[in-house]
Protein backbone atom coordinates (compact mmCIF):
# COMPACT_ATOMS: atom_id res chain seq x y z
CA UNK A 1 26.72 17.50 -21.71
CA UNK A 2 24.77 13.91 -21.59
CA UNK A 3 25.81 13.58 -17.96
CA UNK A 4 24.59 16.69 -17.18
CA UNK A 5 21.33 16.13 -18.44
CA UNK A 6 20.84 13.14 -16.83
CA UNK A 7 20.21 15.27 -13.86
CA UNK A 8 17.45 17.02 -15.20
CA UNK A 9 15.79 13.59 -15.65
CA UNK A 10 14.21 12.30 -12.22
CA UNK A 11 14.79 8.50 -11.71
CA UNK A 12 11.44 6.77 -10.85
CA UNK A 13 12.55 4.12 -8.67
CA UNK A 14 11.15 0.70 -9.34
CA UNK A 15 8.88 1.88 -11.96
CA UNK A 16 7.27 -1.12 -13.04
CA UNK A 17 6.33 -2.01 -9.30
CA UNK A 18 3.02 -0.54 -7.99
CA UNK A 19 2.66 0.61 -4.46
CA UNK A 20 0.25 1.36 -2.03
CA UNK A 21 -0.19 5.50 -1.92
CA UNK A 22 -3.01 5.83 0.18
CA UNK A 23 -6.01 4.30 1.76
CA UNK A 24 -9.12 5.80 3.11
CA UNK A 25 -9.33 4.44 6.63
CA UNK A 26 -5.84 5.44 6.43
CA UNK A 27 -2.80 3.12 8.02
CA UNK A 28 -3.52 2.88 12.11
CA UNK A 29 -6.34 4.96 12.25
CA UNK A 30 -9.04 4.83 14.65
CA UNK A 31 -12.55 5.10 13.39
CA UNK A 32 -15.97 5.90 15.16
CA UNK A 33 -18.16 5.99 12.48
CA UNK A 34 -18.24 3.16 10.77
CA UNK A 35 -17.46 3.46 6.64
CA UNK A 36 -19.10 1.86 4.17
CA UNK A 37 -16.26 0.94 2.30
CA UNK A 38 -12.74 0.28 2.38
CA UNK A 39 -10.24 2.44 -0.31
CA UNK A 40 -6.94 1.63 -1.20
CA UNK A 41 -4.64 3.74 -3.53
CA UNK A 42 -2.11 2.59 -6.15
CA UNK A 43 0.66 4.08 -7.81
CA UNK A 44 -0.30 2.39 -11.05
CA UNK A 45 -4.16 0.42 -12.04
CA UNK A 46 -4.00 -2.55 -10.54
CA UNK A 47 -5.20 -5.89 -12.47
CA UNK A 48 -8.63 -7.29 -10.75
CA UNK A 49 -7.02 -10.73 -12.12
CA UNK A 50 -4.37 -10.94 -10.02
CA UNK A 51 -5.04 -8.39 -7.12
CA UNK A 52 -6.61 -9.93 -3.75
CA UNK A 53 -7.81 -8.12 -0.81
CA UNK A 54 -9.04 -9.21 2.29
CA UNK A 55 -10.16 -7.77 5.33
CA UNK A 56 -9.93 -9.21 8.75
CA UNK A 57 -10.96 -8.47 12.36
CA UNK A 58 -11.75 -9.10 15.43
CA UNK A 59 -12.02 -12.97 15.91
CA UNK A 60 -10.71 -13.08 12.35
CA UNK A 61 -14.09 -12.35 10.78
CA UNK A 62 -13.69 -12.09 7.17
CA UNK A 63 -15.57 -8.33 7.10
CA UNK A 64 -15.59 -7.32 3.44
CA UNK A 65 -16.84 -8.65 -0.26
CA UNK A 66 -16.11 -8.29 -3.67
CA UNK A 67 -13.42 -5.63 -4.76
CA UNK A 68 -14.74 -3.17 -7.07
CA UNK A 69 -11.69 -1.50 -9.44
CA UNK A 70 -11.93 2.06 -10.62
CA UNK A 71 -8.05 3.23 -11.62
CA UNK A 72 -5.75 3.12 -9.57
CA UNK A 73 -8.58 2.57 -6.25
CA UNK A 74 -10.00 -0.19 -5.45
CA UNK A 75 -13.29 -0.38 -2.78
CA UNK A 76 -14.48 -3.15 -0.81
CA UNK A 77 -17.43 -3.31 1.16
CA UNK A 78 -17.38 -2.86 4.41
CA UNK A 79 -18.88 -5.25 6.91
CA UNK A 80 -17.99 -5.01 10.23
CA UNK A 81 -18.09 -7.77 12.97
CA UNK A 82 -17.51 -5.89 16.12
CA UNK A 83 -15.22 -3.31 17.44
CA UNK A 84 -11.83 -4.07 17.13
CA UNK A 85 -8.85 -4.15 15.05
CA UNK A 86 -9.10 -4.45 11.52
CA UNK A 87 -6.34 -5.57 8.69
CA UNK A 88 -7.12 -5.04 5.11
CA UNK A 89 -4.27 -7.14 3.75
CA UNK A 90 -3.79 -6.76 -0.20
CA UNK A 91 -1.87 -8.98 -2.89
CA UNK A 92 -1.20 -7.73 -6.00
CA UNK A 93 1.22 -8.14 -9.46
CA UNK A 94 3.20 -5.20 -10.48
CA UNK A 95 3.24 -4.78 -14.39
CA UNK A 96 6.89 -6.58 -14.77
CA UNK A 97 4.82 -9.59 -12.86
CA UNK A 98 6.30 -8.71 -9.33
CA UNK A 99 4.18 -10.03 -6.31
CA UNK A 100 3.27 -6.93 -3.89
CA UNK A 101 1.76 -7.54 -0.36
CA UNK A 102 1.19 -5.20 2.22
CA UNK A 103 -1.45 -4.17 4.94
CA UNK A 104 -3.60 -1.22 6.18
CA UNK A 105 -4.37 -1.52 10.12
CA UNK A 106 -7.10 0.39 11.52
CA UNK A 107 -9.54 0.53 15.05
CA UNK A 108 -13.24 0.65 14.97
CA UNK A 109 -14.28 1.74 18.24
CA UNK A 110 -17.80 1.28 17.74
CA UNK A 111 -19.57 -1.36 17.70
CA UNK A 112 -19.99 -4.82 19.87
CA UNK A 113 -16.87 -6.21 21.80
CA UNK A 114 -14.45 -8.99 20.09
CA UNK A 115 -14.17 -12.20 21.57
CA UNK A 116 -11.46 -12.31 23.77
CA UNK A 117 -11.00 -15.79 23.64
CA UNK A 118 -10.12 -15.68 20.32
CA UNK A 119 -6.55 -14.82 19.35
CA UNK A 120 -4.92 -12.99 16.20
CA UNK A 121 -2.44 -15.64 15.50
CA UNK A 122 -5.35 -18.17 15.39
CA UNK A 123 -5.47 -17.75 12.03
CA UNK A 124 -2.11 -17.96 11.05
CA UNK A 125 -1.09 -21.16 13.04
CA UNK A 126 -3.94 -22.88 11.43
CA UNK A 127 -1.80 -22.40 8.35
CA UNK A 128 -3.50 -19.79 6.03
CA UNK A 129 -6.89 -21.20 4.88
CA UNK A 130 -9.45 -19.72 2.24
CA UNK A 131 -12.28 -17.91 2.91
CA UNK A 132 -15.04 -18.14 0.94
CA UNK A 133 -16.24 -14.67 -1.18
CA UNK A 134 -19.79 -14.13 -1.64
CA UNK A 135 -18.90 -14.57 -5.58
CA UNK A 136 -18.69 -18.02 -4.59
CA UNK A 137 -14.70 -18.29 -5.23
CA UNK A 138 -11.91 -18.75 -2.37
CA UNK A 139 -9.67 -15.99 -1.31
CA UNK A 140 -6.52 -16.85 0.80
CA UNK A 141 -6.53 -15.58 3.55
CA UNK A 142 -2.90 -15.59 4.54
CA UNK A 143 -1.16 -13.02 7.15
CA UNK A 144 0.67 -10.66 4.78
CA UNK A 145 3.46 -8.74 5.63
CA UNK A 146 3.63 -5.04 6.19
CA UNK A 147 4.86 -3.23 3.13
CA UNK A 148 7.52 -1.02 3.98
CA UNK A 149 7.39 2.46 4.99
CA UNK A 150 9.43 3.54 2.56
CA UNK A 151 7.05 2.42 -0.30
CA UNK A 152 4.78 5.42 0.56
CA UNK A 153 7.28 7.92 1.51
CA UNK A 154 9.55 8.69 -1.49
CA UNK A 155 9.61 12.54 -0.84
CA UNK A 156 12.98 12.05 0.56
CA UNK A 157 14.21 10.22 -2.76
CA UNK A 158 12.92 13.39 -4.69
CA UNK A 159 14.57 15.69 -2.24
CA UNK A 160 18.18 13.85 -2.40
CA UNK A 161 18.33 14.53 -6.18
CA UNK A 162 17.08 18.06 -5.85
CA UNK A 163 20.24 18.17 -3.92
CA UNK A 164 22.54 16.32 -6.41
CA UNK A 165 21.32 18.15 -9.64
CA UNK A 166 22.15 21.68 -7.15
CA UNK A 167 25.78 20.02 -6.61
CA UNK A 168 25.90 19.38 -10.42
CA UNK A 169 24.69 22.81 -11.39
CA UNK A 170 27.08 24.61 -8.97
CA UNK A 171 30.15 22.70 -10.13
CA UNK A 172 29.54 23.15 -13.38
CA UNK A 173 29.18 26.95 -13.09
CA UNK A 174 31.99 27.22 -10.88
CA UNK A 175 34.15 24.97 -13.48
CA UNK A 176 33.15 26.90 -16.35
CA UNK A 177 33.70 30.13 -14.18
CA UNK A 178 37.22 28.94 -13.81
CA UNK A 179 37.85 28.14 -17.60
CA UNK A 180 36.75 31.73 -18.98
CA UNK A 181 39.09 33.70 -16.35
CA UNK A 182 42.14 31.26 -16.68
């Protein structure tokens, strides 16, 4: 009876690590207008302690300021350079302490032309650096890695027990079927 109830039970995978759900310019979007602010969404509140966010662009011009928490969102200020590509790169610690990184790439195609001297991997073969917030505090400013697409696609997790718990549910009626008649 236990195991079949642990069916009914979804597994949350890697509960105690957040994710990124959502952002709002959403992942490799491209923007005319140009937003105020930049959102990203969390599966669970992230701490402003230990959660950084930066946002790059063209000619790696540090474009935002000071994150401002509400939840699970957190906005940034939005101040762009120039038209261009933009990469809103986030570090944060998951409740069990776990380090999460990830990015959000979007395209403003307003605005003045980038620099096309300058190069995207300037930045990173200079070694990281900080950047200087306007609280007065450095933020690295470190390339950070793409977080999987998995992370924000889980529906198929969800669907793949669905399945299981039917496979359960039908053996067990068909077993129990086959007990009463024999």
């Amino acid at each position: 009876m236990a195991f079949g109830v642990s069916f009914l039970v979804p597994a949350t995978p890697a509960a105690a690590h957040n994710s990124l759900t959502g952002s709002d310019p959403r992942d490799g979007a491209r923007v005319a207008t140009v937003p105020a602010r930049i959102e990203l969404r969390f599966l669970a509140k992230p701490a402003p302690a230990t959660t950084k966010i930066t946002i790059t662009g063209p000619d790696n011009v540090v474009a935002g300021g000071p994150p401002a928490f509400d939840g699970k969102r957190v906005r940034v200020p939005f101040k762009p350079a120039a038209a261009g590509l933009y990469i809103v790169g986030y570090q944060l610690a998951s409740s069990d302490g776990h380090p999460v990184k990830g990015e959000v790439r979007f395209t403003l195609t307003t605005g003045t032309a980038a620099d096309p001297s300058a190069s995207p991997s300037a930045l990173s073969s200079a070694g990281g650096g900080t950047a200087p917030t306007p609280g007065g505090s450095p933020t690295a400013v470190v390339p950070l890695a793409r977080e999987s697409a998995e992370s924000g696609h889980r529906w198929w997790l969800w669907a793949l027990g669905a399945l299981v718990l039917l496979a359960a549910l039908v053996s067990g009626y068909l077993f129990r079927r086959r007990v009463t008649r024999g």
